[in-house]
N, C-alpha and C. Protein backbone atom coordinates (compact mmCIF):
# COMPACT_ATOMS: atom_id res chain seq x y z
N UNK A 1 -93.85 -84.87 -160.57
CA UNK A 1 -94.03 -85.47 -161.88
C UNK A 1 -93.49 -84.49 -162.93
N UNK A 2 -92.57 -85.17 -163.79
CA UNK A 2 -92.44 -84.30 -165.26
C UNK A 2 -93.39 -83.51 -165.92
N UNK A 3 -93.17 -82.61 -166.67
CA UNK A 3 -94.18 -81.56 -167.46
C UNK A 3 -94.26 -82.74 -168.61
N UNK A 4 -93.52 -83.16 -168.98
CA UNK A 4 -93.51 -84.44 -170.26
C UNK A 4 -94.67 -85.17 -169.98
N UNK A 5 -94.59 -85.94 -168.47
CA UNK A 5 -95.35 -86.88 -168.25
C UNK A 5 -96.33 -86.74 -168.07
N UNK A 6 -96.65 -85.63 -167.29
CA UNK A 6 -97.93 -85.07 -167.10
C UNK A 6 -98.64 -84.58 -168.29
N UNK A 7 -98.10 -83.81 -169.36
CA UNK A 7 -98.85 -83.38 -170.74
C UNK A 7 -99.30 -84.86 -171.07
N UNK A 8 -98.41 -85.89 -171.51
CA UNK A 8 -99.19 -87.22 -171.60
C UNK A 8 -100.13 -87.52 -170.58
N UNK A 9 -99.71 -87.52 -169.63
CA UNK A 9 -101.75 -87.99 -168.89
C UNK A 9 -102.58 -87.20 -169.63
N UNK A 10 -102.48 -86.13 -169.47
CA UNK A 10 -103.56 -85.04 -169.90
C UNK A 10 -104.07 -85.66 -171.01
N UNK A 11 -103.51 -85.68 -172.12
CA UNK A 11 -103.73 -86.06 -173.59
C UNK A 11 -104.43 -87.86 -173.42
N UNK A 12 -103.72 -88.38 -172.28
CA UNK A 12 -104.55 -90.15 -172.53
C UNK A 12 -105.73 -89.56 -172.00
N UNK A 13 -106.37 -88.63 -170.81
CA UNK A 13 -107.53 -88.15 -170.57
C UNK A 13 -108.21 -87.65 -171.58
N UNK A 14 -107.89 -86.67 -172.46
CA UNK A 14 -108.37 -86.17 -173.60
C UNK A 14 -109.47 -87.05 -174.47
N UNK A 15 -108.12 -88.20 -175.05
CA UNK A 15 -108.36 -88.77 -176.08
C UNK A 15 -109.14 -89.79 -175.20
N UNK A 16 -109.72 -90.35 -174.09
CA UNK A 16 -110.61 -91.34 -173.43
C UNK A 16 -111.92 -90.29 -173.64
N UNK A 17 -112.00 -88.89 -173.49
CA UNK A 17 -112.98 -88.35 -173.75
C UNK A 17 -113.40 -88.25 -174.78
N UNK A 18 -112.56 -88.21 -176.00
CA UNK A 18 -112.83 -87.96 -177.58
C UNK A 18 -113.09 -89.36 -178.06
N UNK A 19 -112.39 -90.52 -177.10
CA UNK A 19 -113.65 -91.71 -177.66
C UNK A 19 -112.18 -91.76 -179.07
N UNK A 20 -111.34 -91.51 -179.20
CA UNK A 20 -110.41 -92.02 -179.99
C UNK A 20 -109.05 -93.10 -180.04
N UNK A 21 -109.58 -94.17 -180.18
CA UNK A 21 -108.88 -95.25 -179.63
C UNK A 21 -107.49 -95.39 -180.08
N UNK A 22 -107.61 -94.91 -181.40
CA UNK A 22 -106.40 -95.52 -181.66
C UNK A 22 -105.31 -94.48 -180.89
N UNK A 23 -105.54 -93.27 -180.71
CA UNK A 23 -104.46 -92.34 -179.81
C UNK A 23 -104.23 -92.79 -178.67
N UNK A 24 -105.21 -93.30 -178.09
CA UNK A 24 -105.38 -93.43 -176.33
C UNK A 24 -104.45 -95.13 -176.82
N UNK A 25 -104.37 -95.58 -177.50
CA UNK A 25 -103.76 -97.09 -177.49
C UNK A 25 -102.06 -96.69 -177.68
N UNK A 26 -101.62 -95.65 -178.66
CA UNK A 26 -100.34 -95.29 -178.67
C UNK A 26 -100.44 -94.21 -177.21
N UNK A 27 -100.71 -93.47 -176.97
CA UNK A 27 -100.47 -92.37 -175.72
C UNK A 27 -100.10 -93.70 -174.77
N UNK A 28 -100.92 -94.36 -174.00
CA UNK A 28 -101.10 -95.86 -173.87
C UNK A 28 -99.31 -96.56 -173.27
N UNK A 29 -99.25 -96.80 -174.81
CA UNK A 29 -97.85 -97.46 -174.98
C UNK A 29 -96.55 -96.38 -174.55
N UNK A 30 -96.62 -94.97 -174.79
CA UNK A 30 -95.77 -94.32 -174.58
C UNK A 30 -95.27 -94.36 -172.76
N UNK A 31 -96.97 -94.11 -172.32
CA UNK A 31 -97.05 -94.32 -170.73
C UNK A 31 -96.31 -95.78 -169.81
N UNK A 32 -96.68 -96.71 -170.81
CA UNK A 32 -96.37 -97.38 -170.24
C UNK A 32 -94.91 -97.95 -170.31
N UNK A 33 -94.32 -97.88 -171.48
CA UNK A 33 -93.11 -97.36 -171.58
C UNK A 33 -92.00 -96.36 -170.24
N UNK A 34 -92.81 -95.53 -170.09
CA UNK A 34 -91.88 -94.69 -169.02
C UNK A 34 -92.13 -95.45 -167.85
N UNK A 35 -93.26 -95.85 -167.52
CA UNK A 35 -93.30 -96.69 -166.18
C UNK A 35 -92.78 -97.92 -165.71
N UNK A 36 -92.51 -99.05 -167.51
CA UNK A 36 -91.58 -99.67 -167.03
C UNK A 36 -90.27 -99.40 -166.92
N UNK A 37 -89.60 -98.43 -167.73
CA UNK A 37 -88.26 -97.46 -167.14
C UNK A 37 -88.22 -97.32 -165.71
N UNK A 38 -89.23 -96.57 -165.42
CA UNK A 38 -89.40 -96.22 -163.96
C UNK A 38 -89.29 -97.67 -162.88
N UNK A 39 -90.07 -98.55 -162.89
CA UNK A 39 -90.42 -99.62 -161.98
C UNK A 39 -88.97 -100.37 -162.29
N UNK A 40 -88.34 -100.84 -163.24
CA UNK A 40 -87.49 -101.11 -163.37
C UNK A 40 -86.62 -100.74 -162.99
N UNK A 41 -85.70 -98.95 -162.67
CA UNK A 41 -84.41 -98.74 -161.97
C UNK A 41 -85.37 -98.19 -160.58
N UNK A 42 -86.32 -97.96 -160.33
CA UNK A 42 -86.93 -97.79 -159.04
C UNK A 42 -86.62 -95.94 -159.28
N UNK A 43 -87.05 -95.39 -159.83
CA UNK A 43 -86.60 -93.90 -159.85
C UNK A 43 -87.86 -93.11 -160.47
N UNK A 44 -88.32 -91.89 -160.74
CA UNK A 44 -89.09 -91.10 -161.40
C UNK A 44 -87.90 -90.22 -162.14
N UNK A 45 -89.07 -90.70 -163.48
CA UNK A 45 -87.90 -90.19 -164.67
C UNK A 45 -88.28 -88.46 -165.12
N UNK A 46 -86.75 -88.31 -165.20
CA UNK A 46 -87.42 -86.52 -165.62
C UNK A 46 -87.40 -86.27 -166.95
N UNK A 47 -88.27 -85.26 -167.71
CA UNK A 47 -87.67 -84.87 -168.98
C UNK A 47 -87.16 -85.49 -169.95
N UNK A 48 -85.41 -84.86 -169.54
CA UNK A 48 -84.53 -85.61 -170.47
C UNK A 48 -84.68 -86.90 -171.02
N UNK A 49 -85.15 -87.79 -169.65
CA UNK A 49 -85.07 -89.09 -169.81
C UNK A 49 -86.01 -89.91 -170.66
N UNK A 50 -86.96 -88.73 -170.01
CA UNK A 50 -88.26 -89.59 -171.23
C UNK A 50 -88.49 -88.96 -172.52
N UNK A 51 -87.90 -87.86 -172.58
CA UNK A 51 -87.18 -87.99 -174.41
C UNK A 51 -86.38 -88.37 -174.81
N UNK A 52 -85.40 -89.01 -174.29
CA UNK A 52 -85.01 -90.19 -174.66
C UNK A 52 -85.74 -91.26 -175.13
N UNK A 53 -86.53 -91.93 -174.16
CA UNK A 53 -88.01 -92.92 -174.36
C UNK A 53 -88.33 -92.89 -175.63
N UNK A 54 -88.72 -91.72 -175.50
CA UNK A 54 -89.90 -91.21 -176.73
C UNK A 54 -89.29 -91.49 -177.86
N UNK A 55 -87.63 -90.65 -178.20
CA UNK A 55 -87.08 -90.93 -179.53
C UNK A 55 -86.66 -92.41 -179.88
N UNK A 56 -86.61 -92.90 -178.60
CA UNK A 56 -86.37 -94.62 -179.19
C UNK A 56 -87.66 -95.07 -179.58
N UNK A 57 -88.41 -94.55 -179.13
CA UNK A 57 -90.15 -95.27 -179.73
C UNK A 57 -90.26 -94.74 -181.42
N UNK A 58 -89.84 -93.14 -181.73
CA UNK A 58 -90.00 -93.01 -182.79
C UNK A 58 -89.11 -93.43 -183.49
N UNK A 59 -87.68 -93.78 -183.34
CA UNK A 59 -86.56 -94.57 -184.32
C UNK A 59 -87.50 -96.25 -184.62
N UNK A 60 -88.07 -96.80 -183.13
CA UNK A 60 -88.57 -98.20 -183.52
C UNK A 60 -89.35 -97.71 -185.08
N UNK A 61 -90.47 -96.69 -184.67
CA UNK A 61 -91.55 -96.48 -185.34
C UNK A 61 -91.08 -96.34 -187.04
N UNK A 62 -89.80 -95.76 -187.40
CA UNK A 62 -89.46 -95.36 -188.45
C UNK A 62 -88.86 -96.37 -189.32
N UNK A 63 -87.90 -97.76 -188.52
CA UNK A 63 -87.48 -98.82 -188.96
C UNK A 63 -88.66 -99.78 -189.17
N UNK A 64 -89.91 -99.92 -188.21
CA UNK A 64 -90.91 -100.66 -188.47
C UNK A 64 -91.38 -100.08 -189.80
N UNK A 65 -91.35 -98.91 -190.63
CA UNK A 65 -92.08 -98.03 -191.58
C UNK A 65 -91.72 -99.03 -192.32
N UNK A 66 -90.22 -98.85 -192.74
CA UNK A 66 -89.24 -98.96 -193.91
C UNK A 66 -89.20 -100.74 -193.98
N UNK A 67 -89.65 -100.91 -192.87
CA UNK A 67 -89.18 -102.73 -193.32
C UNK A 67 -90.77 -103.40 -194.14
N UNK A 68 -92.07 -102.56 -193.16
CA UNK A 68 -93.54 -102.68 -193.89
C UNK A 68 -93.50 -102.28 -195.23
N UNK A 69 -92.82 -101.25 -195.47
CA UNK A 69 -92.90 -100.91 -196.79
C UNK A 69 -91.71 -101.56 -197.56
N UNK A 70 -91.25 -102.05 -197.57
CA UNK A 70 -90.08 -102.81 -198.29
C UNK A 70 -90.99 -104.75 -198.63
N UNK A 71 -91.76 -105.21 -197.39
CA UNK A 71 -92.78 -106.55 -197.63
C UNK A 71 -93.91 -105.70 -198.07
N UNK A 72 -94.22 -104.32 -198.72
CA UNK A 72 -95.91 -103.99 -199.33
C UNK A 72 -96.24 -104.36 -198.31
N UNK A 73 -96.36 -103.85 -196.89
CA UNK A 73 -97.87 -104.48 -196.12
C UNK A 73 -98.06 -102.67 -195.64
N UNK A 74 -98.53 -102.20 -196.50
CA UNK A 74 -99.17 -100.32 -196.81
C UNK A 74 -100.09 -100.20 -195.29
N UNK A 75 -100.82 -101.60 -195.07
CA UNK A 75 -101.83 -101.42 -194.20
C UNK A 75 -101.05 -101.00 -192.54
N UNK A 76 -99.87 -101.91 -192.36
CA UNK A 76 -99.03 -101.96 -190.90
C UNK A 76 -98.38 -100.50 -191.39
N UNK A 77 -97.53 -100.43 -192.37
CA UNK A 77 -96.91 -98.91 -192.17
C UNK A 77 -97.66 -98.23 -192.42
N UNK A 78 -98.88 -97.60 -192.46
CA UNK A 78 -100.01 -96.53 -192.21
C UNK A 78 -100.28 -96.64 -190.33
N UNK A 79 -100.44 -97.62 -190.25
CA UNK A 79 -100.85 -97.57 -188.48
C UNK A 79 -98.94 -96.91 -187.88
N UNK A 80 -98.23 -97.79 -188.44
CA UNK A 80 -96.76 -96.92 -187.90
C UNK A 80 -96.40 -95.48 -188.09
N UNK A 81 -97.06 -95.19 -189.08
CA UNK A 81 -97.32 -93.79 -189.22
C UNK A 81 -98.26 -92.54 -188.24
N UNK A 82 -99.27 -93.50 -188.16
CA UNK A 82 -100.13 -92.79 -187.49
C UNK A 82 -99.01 -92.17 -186.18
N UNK A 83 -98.95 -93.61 -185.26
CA UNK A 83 -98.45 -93.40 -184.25
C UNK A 83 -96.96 -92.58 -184.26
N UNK A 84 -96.04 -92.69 -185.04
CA UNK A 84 -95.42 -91.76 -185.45
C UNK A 84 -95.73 -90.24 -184.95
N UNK A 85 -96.47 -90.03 -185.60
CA UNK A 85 -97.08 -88.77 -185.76
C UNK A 85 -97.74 -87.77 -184.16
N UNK A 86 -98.40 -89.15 -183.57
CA UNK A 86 -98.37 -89.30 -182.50
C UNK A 86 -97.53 -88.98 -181.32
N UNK A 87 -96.56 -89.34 -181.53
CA UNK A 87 -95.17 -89.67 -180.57
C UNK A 87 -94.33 -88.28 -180.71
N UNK A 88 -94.44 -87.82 -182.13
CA UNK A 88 -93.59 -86.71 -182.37
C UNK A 88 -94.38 -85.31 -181.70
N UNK A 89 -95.12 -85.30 -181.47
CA UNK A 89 -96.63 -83.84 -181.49
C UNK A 89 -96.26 -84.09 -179.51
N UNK A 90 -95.69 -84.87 -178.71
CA UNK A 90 -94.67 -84.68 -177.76
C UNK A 90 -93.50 -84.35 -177.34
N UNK A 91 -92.79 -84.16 -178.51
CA UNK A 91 -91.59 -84.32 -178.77
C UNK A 91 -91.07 -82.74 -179.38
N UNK A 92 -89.97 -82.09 -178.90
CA UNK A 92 -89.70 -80.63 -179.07
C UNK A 92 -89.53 -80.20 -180.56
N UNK A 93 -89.80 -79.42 -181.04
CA UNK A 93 -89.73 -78.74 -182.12
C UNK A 93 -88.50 -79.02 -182.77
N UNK A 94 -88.60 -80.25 -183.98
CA UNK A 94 -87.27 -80.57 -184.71
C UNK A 94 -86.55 -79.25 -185.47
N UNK A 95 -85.21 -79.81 -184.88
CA UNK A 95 -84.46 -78.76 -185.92
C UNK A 95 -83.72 -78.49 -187.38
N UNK A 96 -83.73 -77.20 -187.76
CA UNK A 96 -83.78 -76.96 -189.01
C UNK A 96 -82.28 -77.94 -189.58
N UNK A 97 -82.23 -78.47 -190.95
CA UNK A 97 -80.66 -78.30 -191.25
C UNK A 97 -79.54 -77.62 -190.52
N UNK A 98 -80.11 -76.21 -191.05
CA UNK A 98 -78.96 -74.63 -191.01
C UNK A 98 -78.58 -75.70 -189.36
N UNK A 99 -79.67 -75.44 -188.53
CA UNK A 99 -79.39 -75.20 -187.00
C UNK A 99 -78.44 -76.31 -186.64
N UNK A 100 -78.77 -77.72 -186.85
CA UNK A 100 -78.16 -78.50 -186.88
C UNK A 100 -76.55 -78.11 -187.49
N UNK A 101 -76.23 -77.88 -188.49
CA UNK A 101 -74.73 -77.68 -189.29
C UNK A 101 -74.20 -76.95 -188.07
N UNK A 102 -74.83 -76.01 -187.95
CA UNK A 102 -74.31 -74.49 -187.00
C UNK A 102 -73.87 -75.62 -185.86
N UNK A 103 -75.16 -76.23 -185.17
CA UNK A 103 -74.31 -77.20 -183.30
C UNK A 103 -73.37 -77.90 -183.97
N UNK A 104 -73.10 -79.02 -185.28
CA UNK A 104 -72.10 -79.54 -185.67
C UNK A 104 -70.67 -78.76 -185.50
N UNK A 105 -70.89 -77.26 -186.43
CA UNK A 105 -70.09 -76.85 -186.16
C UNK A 105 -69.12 -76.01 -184.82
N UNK A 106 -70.22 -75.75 -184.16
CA UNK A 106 -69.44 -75.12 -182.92
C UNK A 106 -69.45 -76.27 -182.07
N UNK A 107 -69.88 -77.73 -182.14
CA UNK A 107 -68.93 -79.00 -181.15
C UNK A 107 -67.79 -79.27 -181.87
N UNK A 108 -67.26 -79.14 -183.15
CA UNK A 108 -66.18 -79.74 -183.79
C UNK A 108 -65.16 -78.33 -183.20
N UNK A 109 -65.50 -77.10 -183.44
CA UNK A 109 -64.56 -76.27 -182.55
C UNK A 109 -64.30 -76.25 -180.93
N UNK A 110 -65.28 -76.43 -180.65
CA UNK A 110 -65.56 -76.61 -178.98
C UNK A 110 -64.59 -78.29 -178.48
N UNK A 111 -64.66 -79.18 -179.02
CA UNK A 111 -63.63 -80.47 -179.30
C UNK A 111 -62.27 -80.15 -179.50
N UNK A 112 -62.00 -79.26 -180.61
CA UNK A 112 -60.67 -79.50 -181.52
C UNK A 112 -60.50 -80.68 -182.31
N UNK A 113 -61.56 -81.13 -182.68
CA UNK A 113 -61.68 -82.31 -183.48
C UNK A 113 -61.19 -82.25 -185.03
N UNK A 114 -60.22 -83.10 -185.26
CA UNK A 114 -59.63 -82.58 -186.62
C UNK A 114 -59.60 -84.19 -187.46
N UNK A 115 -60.31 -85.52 -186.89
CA UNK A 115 -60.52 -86.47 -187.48
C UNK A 115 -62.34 -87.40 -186.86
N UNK A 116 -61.71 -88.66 -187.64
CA UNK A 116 -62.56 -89.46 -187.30
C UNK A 116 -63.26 -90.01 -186.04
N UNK A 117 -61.38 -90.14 -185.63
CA UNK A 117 -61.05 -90.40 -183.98
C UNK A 117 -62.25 -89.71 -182.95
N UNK A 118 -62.28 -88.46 -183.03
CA UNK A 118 -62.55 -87.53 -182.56
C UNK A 118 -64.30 -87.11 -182.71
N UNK A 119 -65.11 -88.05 -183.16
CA UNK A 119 -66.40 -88.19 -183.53
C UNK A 119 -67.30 -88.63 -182.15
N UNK A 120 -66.87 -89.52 -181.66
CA UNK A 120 -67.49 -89.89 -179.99
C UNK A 120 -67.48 -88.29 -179.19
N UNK A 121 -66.26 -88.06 -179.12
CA UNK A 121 -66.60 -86.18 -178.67
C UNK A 121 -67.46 -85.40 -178.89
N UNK A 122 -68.01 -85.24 -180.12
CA UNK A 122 -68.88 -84.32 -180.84
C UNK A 122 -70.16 -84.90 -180.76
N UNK A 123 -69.95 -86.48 -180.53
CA UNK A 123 -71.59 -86.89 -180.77
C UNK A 123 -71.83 -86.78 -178.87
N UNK A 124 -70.91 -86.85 -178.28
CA UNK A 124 -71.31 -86.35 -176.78
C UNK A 124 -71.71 -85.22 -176.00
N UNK A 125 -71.31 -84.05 -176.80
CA UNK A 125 -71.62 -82.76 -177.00
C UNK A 125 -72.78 -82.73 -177.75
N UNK A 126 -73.12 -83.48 -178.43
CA UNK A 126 -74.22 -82.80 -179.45
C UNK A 126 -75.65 -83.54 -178.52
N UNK A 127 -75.24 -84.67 -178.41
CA UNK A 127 -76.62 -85.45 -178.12
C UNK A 127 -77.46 -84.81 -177.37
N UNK A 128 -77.02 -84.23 -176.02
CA UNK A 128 -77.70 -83.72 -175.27
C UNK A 128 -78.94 -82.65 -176.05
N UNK A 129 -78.11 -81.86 -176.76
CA UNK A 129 -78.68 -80.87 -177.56
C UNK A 129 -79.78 -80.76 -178.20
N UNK A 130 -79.44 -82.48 -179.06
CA UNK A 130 -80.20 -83.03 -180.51
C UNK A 130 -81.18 -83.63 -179.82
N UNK A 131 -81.73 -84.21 -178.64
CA UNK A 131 -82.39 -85.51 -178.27
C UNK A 131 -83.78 -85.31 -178.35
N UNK A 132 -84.01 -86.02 -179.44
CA UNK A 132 -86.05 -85.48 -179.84
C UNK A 132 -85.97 -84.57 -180.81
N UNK A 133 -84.94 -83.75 -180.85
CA UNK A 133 -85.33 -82.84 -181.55
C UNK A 133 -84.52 -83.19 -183.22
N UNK A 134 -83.40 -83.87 -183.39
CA UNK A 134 -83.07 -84.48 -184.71
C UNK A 134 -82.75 -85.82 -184.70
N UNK A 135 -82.95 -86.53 -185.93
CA UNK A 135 -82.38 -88.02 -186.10
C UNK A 135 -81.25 -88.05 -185.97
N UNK A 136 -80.75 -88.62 -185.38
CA UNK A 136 -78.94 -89.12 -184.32
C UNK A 136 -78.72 -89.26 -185.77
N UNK A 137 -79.08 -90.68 -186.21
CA UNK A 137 -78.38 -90.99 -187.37
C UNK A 137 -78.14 -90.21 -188.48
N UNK A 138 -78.73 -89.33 -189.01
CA UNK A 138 -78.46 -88.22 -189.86
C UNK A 138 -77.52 -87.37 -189.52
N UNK A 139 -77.69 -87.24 -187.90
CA UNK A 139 -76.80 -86.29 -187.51
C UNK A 139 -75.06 -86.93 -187.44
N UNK A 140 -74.95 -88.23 -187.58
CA UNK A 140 -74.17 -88.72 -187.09
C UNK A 140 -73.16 -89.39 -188.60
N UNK A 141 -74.50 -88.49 -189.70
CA UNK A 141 -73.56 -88.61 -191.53
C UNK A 141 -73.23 -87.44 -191.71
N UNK A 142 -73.76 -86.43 -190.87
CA UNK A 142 -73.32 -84.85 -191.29
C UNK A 142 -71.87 -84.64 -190.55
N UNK A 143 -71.61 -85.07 -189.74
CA UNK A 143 -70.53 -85.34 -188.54
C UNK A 143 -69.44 -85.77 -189.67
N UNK A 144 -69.72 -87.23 -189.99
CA UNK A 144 -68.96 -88.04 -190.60
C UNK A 144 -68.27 -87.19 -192.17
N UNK A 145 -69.36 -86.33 -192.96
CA UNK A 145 -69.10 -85.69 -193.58
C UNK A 145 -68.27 -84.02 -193.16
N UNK A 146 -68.64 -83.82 -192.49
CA UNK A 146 -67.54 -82.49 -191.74
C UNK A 146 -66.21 -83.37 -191.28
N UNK A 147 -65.99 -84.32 -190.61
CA UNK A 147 -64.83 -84.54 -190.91
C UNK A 147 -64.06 -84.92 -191.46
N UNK A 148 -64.71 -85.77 -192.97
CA UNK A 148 -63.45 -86.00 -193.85
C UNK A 148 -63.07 -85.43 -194.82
């Protein structure tokens, strides 16, 4: 079993002891999430894979924010928040700006990337890097801005 997956059991055990529902209902969803990954290609997922998982749960979590708060319903994007918050406190230590510019910049040298064209390269190099740890999409305007 993953160190990922396993810190989540631990924590759905935790929070069944602390009697805190609403964690054990997102921990919950995260779990079950990887297991239908899992049951679905028939494999045990490592790591990488389920931070992957995870950051698609927190991209859902961040578009569900912005659309609650765009209809005023304060009450649904507070619970999207919560879990947010949730999802990330699994998830590796985001990185700074600086750090980010710096991997931008040594994949655009590491490429030879001197246009637009040349953006699928850098975001293939980078992803591995970035995954959990920065928003793709941000990363993927800083990109857009280094190369034009």
């Amino acid at each position: 079993m993953s160190d990922l997956k396993s810190q989540l059991k631990d924590a759905q055990k935790q929070a069944m002891r602390a009697k805190e529902k609403q964690r054990l209902i997102v921990i919950r969803s995260m779990l079950a999430e990887i297991k239908r990954v899992e049951v679905d290609e028939r494999i045990e997922l490592d790591d990488a894979r389920i931070l992957a998982i995870l950051d698609k749960m927190l991209k859902q979590r961040r578009d569900s924010i912005s659309q609650f708060e765009a209809a005023n319903r304060n009450d649904l994007a507070d619970q999207e928040k919560y879990e947010l918050t949730v999802v990330q406190e699994f998830l590796p230590t985001p990185l700074t700006e600086a750090e980010i510019a710096d991997l931008i910049e040594a994949a655009v040298v590491a490429t030879s990337a001197s246009s637009m064209q040349d953006m699928g390269k850098i975001m293939g190099q980078l992803k591995p890097q970035l995954q959990g740890r920065a928003d793709m999409g941000k990363v993927s305007g800083q990109i857009k801005a280094r190369l034009s």
